[in-house]
N, C-alpha and C. Protein backbone atom coordinates (compact mmCIF):
# COMPACT_ATOMS: atom_id res chain seq x y z
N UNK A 1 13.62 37.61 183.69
CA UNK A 1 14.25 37.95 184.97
C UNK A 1 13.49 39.08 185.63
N UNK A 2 13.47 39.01 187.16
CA UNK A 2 13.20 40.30 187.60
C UNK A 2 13.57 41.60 187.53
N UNK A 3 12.75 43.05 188.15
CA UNK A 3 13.84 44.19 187.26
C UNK A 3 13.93 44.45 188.19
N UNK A 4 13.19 43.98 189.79
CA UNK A 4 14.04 44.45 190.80
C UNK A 4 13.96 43.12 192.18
N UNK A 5 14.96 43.22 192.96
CA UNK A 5 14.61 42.50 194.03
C UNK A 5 13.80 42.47 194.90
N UNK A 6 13.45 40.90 195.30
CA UNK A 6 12.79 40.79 196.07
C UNK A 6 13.55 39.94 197.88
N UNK A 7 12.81 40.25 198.60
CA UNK A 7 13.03 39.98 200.16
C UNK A 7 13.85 38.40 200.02
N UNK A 8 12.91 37.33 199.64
CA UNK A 8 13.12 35.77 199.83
C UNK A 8 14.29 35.95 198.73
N UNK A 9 14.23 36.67 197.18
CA UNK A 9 15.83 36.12 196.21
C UNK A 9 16.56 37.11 197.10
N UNK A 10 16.79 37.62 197.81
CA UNK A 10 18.10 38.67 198.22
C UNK A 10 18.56 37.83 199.18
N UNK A 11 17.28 37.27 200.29
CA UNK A 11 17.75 36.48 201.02
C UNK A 11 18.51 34.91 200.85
N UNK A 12 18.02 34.35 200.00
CA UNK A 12 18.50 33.26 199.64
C UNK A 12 19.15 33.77 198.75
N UNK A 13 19.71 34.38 197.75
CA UNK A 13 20.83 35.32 197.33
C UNK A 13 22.13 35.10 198.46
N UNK A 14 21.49 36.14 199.28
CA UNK A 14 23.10 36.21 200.04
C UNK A 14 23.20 34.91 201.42
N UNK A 15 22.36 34.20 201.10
CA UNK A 15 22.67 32.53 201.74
C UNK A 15 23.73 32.01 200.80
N UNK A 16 23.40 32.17 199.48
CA UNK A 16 23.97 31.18 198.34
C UNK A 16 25.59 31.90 198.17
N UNK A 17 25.43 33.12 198.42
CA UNK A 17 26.70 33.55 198.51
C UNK A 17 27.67 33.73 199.63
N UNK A 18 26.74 33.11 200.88
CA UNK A 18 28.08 32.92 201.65
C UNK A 18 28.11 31.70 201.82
N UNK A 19 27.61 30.37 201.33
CA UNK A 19 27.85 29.25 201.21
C UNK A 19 29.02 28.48 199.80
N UNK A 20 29.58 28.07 200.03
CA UNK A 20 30.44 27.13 199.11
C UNK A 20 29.95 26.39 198.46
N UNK A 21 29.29 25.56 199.00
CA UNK A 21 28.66 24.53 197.99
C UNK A 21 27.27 25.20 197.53
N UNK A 22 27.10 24.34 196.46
CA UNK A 22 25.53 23.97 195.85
C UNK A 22 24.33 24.39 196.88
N UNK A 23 23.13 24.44 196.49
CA UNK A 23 21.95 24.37 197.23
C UNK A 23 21.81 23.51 196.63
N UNK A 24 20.92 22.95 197.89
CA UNK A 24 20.15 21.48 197.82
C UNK A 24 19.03 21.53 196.01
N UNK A 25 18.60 20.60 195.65
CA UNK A 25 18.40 20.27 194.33
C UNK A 25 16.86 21.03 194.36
N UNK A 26 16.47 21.14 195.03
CA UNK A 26 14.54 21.12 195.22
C UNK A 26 14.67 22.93 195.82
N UNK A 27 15.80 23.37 196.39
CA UNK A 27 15.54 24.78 197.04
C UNK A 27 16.22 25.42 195.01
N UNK A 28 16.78 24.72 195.28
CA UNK A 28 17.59 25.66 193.76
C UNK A 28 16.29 25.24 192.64
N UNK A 29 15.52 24.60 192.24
CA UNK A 29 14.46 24.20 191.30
C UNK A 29 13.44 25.11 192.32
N UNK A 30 13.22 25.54 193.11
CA UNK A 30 12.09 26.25 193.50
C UNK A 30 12.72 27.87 193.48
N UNK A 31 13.40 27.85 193.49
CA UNK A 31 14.42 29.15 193.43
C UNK A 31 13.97 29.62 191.99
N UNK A 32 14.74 28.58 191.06
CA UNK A 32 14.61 29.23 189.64
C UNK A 32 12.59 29.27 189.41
N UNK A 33 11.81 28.02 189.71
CA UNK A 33 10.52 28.48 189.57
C UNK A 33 9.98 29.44 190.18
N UNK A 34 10.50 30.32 191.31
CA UNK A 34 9.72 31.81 191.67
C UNK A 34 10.47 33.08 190.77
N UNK A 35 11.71 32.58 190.68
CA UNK A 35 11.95 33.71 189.33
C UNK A 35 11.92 33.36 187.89
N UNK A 36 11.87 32.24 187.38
CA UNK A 36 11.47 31.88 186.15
C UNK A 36 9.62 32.28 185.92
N UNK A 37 9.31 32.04 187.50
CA UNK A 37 7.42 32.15 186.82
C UNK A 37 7.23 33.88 187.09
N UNK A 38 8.12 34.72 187.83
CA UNK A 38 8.38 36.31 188.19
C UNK A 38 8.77 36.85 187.14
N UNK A 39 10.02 36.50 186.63
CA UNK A 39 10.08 37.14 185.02
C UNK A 39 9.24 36.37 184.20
N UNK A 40 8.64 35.95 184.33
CA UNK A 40 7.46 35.47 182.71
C UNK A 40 6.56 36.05 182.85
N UNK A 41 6.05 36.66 184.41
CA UNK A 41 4.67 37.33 184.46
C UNK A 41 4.78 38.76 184.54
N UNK A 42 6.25 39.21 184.69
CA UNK A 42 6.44 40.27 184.52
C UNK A 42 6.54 40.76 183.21
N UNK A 43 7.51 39.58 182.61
CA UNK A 43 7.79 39.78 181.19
C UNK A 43 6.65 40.01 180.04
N UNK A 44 5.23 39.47 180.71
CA UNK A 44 4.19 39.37 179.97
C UNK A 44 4.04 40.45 179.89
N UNK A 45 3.71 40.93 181.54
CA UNK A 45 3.03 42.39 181.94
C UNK A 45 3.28 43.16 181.21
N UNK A 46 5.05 43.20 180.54
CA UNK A 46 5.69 44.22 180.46
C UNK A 46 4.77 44.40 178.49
N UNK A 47 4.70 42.87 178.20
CA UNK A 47 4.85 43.08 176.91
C UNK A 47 3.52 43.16 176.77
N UNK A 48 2.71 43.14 177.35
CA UNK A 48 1.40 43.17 177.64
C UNK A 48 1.04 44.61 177.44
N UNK A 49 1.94 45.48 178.50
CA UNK A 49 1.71 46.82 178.27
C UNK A 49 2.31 47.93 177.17
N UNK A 50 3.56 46.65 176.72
CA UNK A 50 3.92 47.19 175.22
C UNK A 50 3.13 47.08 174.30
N UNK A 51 2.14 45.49 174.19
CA UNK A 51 1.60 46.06 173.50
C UNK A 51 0.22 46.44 173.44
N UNK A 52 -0.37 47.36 174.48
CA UNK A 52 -1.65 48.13 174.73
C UNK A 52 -0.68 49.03 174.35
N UNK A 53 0.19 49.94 174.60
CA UNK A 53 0.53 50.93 174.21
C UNK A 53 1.03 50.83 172.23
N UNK A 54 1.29 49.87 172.50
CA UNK A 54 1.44 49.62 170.59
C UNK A 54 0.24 49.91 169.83
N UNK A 55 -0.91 48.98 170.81
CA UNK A 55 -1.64 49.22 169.70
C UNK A 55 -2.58 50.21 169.73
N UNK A 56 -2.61 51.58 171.16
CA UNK A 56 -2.81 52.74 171.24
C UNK A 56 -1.92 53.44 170.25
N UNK A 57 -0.95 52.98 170.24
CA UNK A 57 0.04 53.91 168.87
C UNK A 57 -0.37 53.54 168.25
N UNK A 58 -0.60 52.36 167.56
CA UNK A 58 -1.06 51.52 166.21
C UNK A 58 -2.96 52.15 166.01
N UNK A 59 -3.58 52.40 167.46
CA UNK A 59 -4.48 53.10 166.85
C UNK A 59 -4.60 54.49 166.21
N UNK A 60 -3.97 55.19 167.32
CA UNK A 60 -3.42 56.56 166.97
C UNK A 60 -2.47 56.87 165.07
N UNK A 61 -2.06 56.09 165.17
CA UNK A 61 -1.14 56.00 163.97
C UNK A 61 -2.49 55.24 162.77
N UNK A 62 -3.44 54.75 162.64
CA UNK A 62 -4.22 54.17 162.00
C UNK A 62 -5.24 55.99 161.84
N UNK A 63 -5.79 56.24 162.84
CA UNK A 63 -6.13 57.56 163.13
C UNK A 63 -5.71 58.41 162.13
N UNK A 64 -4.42 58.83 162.44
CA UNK A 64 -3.73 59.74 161.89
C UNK A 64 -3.95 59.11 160.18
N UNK A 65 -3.62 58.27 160.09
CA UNK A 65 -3.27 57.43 158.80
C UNK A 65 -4.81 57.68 158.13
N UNK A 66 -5.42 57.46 158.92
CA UNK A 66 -7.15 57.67 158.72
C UNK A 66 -7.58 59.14 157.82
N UNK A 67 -6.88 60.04 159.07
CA UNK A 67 -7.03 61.64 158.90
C UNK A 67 -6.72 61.72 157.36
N UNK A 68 -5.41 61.24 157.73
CA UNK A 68 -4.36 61.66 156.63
C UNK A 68 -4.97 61.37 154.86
N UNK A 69 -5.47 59.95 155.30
CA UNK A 69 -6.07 59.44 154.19
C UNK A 69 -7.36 60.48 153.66
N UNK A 70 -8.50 60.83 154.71
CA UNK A 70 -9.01 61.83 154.60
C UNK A 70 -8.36 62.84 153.85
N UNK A 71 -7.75 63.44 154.54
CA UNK A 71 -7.23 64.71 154.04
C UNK A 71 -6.57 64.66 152.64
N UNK A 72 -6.05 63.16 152.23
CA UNK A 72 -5.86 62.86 150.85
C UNK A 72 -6.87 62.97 149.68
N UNK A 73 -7.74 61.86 150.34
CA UNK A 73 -8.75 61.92 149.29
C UNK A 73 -9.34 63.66 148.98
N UNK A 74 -9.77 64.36 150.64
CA UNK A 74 -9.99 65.37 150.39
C UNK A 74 -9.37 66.14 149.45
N UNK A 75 -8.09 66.16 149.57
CA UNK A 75 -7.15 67.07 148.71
C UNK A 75 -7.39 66.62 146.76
N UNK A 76 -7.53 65.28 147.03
CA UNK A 76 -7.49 64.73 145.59
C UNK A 76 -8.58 65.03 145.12
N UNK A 77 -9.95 64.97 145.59
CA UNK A 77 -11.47 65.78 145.60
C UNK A 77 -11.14 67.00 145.10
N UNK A 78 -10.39 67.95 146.01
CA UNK A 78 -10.40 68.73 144.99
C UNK A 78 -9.81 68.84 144.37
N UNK A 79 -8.28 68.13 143.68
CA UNK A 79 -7.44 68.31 142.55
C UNK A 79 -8.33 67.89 141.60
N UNK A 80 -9.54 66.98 141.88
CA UNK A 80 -10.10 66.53 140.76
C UNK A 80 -10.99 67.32 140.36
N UNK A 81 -11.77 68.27 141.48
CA UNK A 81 -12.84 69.03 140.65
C UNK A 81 -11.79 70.33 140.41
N UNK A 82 -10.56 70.61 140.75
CA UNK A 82 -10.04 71.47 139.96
C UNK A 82 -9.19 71.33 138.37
N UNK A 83 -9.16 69.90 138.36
CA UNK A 83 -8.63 69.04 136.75
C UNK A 83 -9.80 69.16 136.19
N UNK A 84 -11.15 69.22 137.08
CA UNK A 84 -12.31 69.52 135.85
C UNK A 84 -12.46 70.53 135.26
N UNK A 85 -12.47 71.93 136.25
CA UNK A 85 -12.84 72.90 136.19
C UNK A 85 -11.60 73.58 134.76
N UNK A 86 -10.80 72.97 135.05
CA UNK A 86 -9.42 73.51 134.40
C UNK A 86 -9.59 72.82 133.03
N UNK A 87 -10.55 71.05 132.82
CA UNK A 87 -10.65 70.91 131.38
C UNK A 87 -11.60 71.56 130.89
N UNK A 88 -12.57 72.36 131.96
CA UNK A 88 -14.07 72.54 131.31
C UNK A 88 -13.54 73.75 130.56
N UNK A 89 -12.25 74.76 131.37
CA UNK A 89 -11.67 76.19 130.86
C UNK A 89 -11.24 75.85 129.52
N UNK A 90 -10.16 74.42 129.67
CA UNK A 90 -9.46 74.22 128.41
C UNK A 90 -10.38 73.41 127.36
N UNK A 91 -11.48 72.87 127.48
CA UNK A 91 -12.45 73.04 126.74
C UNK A 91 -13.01 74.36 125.75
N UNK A 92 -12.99 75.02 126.62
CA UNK A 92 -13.60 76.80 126.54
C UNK A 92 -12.23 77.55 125.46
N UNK A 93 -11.22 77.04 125.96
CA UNK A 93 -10.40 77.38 125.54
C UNK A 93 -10.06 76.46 124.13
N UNK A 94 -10.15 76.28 123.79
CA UNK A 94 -10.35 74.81 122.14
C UNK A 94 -10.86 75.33 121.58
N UNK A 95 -12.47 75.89 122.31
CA UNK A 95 -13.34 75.84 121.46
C UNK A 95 -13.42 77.71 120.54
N UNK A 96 -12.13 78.27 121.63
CA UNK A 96 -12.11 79.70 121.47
C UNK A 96 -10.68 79.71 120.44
N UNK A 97 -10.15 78.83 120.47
CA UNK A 97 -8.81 78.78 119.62
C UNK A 97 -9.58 78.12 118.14
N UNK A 98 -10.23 77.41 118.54
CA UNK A 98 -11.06 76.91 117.10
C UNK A 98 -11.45 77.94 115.95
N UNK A 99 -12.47 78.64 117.14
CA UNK A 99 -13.24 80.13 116.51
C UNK A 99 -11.86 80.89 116.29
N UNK A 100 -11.23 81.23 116.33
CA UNK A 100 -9.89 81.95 116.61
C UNK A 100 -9.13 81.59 115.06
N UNK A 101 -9.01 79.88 114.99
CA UNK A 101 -8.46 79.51 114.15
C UNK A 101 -9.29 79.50 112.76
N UNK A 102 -10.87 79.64 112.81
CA UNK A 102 -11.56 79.29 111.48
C UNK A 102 -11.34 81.36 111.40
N UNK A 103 -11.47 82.35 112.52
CA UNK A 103 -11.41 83.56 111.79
C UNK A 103 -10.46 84.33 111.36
N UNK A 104 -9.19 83.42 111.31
CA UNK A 104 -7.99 83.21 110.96
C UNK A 104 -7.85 83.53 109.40
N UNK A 105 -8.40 81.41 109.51
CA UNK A 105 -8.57 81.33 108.26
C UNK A 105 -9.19 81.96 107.05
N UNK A 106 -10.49 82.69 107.77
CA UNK A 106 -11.26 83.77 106.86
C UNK A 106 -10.25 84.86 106.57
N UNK A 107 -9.48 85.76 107.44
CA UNK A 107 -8.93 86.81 107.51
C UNK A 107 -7.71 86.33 106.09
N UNK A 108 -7.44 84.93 106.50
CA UNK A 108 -6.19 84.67 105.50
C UNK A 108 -7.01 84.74 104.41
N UNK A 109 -8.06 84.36 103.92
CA UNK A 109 -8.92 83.96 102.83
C UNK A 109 -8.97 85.30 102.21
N UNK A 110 -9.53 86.12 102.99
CA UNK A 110 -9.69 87.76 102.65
C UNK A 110 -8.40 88.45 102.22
N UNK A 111 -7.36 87.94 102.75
CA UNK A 111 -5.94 88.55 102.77
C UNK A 111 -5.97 88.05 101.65
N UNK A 112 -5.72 86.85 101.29
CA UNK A 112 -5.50 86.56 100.10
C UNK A 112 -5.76 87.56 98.63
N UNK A 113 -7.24 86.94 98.89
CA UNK A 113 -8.56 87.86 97.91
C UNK A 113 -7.70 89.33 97.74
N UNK A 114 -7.63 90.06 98.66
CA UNK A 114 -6.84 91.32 98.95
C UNK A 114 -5.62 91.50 97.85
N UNK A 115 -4.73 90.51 98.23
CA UNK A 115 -3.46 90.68 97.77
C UNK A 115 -3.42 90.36 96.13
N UNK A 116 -4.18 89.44 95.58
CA UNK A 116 -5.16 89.20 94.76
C UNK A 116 -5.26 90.55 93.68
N UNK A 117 -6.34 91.08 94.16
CA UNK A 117 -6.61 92.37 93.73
C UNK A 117 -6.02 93.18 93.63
N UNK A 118 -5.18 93.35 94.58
CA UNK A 118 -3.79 94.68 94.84
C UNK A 118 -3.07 94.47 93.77
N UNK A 119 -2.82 92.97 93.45
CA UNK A 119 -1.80 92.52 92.11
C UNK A 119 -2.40 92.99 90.90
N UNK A 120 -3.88 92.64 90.88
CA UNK A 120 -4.38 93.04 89.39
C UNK A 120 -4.16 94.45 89.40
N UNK A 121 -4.65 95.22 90.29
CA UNK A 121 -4.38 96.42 90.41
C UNK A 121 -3.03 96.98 89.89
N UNK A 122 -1.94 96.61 90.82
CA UNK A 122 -0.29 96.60 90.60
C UNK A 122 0.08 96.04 88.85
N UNK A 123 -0.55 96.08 88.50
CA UNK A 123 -0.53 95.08 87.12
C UNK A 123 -1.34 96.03 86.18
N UNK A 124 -2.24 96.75 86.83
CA UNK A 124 -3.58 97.46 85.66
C UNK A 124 -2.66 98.89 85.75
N UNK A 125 -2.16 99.28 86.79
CA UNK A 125 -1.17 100.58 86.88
C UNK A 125 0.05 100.52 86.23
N UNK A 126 0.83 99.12 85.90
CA UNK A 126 1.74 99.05 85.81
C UNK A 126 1.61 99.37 84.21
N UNK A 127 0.15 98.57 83.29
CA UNK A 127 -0.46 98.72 82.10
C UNK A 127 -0.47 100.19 81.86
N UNK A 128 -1.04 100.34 82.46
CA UNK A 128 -1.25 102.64 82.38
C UNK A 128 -0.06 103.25 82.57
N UNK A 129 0.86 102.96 83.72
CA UNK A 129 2.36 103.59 83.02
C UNK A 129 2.71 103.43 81.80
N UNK A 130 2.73 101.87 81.65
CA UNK A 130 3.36 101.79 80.30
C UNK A 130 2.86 102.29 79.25
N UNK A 131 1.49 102.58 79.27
CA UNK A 131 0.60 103.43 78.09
C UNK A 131 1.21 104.91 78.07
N UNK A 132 1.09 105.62 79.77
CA UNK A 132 1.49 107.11 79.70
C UNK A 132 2.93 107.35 79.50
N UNK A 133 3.84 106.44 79.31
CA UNK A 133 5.24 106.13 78.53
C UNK A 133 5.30 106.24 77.36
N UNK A 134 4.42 105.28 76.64
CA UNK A 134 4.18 105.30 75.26
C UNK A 134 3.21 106.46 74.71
N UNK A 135 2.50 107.24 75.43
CA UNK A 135 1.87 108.32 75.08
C UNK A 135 2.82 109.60 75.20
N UNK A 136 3.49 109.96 75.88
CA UNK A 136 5.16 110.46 76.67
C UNK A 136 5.75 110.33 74.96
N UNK A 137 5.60 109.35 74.56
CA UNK A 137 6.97 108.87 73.39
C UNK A 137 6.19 109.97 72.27
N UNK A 138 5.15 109.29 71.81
CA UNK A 138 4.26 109.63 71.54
C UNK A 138 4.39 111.06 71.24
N UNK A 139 3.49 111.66 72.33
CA UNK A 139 3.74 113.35 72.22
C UNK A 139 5.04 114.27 72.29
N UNK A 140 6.19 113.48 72.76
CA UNK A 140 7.12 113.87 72.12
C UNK A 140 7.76 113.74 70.98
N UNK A 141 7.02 112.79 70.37
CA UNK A 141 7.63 112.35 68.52
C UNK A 141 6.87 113.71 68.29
N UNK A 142 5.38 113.96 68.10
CA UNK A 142 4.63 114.84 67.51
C UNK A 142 5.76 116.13 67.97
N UNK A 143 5.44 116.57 69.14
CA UNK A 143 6.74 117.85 69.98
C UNK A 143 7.47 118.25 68.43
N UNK A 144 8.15 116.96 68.38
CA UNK A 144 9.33 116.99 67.50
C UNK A 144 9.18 117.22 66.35
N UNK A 145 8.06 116.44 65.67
CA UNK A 145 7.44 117.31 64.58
C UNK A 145 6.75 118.36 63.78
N UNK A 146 6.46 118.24 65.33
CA UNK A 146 5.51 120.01 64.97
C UNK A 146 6.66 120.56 65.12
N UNK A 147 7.56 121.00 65.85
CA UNK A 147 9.05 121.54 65.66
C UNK A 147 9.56 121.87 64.16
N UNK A 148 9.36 120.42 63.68
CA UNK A 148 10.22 120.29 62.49
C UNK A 148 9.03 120.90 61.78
N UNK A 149 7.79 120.72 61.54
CA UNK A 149 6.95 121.26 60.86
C UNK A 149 6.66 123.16 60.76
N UNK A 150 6.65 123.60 62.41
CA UNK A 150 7.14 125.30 62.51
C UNK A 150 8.49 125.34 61.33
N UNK A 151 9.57 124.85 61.59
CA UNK A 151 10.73 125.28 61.09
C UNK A 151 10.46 125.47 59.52
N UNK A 152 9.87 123.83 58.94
CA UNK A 152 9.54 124.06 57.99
C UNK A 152 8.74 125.41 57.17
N UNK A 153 8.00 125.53 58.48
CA UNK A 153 6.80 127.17 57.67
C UNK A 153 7.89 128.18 57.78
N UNK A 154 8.36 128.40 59.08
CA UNK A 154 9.64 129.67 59.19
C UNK A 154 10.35 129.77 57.77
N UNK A 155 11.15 128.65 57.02
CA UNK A 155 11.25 128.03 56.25
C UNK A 155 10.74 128.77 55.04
N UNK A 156 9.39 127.84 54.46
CA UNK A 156 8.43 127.98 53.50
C UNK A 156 8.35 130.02 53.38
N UNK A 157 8.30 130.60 54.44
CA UNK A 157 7.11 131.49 55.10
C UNK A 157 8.31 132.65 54.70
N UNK A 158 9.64 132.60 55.21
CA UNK A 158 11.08 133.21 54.60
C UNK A 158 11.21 133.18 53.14
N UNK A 159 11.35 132.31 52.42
CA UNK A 159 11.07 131.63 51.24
C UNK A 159 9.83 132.45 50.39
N UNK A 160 8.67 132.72 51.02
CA UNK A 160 8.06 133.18 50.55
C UNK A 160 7.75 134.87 50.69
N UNK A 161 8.30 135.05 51.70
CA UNK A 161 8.50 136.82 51.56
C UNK A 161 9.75 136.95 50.47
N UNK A 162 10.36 136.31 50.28
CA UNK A 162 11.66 136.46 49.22
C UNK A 162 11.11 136.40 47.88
N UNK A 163 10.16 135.58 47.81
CA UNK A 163 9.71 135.46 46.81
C UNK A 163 8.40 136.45 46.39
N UNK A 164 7.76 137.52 47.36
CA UNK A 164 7.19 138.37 47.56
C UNK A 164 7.86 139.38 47.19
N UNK A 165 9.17 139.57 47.60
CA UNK A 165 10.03 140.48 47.19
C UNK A 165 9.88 140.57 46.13
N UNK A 166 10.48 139.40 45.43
CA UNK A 166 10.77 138.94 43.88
C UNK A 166 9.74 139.64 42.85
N UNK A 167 8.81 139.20 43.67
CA UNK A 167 7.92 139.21 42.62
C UNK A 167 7.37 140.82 42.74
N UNK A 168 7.60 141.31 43.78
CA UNK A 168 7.65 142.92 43.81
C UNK A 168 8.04 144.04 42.89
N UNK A 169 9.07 143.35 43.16
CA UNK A 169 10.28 143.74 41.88
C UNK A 169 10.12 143.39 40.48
N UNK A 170 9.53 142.36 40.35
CA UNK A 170 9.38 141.91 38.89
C UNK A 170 7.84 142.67 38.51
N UNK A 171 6.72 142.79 39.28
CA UNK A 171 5.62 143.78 39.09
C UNK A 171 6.21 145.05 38.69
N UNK A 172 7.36 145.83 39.24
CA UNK A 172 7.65 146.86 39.25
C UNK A 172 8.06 147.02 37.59
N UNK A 173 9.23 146.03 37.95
CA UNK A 173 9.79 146.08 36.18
C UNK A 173 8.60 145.81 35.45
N UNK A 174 7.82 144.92 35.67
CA UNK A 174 6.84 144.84 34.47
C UNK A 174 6.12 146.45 34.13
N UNK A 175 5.94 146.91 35.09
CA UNK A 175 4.87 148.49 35.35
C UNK A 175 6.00 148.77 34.62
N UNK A 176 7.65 149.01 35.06
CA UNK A 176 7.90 150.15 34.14
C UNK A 176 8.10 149.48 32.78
N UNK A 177 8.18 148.20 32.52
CA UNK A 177 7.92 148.14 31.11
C UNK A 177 6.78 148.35 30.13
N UNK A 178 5.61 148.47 31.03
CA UNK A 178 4.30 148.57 30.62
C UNK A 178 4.42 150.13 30.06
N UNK A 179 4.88 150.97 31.46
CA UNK A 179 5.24 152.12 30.88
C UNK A 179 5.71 152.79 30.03
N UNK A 180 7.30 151.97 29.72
CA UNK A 180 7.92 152.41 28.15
C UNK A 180 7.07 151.95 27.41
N UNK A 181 6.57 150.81 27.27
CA UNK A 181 5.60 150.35 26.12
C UNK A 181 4.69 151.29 25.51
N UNK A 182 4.11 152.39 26.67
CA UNK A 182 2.88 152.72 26.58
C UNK A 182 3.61 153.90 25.90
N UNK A 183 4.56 154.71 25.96
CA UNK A 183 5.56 155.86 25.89
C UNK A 183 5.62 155.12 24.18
N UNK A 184 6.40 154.13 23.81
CA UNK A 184 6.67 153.67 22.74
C UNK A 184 5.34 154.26 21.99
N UNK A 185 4.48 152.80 22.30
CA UNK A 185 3.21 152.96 21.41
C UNK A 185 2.77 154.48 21.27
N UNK A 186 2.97 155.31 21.89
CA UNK A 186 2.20 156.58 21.87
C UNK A 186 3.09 156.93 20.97
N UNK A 187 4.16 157.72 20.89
CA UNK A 187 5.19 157.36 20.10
C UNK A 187 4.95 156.73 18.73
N UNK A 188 4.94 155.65 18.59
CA UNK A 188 4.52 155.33 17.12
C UNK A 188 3.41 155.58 16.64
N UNK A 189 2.39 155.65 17.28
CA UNK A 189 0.86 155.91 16.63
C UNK A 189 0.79 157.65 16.30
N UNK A 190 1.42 158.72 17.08
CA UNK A 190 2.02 159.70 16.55
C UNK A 190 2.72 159.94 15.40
N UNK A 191 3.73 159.06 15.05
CA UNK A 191 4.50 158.58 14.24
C UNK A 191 3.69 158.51 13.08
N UNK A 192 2.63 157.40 13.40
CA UNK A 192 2.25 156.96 12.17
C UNK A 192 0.80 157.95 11.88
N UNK A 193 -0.10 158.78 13.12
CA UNK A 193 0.04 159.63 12.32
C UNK A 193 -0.07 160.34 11.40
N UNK A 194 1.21 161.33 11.86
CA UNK A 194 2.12 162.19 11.36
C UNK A 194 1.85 161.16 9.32
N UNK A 195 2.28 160.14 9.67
CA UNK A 195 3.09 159.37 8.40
C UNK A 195 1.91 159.61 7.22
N UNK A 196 0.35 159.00 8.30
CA UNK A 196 -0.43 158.62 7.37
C UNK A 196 -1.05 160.53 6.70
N UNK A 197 -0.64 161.51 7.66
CA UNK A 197 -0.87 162.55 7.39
C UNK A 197 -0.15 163.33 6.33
N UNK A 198 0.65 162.88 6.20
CA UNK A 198 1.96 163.04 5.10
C UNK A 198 1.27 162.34 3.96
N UNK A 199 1.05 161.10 3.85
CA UNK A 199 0.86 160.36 2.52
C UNK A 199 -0.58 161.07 2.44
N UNK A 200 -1.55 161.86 3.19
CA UNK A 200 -2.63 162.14 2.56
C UNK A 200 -2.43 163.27 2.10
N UNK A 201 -1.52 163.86 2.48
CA UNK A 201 -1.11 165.34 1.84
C UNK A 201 -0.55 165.00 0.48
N UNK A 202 0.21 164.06 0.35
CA UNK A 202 1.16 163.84 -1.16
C UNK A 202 -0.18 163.11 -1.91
N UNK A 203 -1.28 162.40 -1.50
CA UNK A 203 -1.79 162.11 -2.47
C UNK A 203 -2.58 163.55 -2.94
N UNK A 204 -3.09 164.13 -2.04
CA UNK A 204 -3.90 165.32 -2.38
C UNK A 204 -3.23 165.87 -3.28
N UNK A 205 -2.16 166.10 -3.13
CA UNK A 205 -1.34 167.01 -4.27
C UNK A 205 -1.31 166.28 -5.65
């Protein structure tokens, strides 16, 4: 259909509307062929210019889509040389957790070795207490005997000034028996003497 009027449909328009009957068969078939062939060439026009403008959008929008795609790949370009850069780090990084992990393992190795030794150690001290325990026992058994052994001399050593005494005393008595003895004997050899001086007198006579 048309989108706006024209002179001849307005006019034959408002013929048809102040008439009652019908139009003749050939004015009404030429009627509808100037607006049947008016809206088809308009209708074209129209869609004609819908779609130049479609496919100015459809280029524009392909464009954009274009850009966009650009700007994708671009972006993905660099997500990808930054997924490299980031495995080449975490590469770097493997190869530093590796080293990391074998000087680990040494340190544990050494720790070990360490703890190792500390034990024999903890074990060779624990040997030497128990020796300077038993040496402890030891020099206090002796302590105890030399104790008992002093006491014993205190002992012996008492014992023997008593018996120093004793025998002091018994020197003494012996001296003074030596003494009467000696008193005696003098005494009798006087005695005798006297005796044998007597019997030489009675024999003389």
């Amino acid at each position: 259909m048309a989108s706006r009027p024209f002179p001849h449909s307005s006019l034959d328009g408002f013929s048809m509307g102040l008439s009652t009957t019908f139009p003749p068969r050939l004015f009404w078939c030429f009627m509808n062929f100037w607006a049947c062939s008016y809206s088809s060439s308009a209708h074209f026009l129209k869609y004609w210019a819908k779609l130049c403008r479609a496919t100015q959008e459809m280029e524009l929008k392909l464009r954009e889509m274009e850009e966009e795609e650009m700007e994708r790949e671009k972006r993905c370009q660099e997500a990808l040389d930054k997924n490299i850069i980031f495995e080449d780090k975490l590469t770097t990084k493997e190869k530093e957790l590796d080293s990391l992990q074998h000087k680990l393992a040494s340190v544990t190795k050494t720790l070990q070795q360490m703890q190792a030794e500390v034990e024999k150690v903890i074990e060779h001290n624990q040997s030497l207490i128990k020796q300077q325990q038993d040496m402890e026992e030891q020099n206090a058994q002796l302590v105890v005997e030399i104790n008992d052994e002093k006491t014993r001399n205190e002992q012996l050593k008492s014992e023997g000034d008593i018996l120093t005494d004793e025998n002091e005393e018994i020197r003494k008595e012996l001296h003074h028996i030596q003494n009467i003895t000696d008193q005696k004997h003098q005494e009798d050899t006087i005695t005798l003497d006297l005796m044998n001086k007597q019997l030489q007198d009675l024999q003389d006579e």
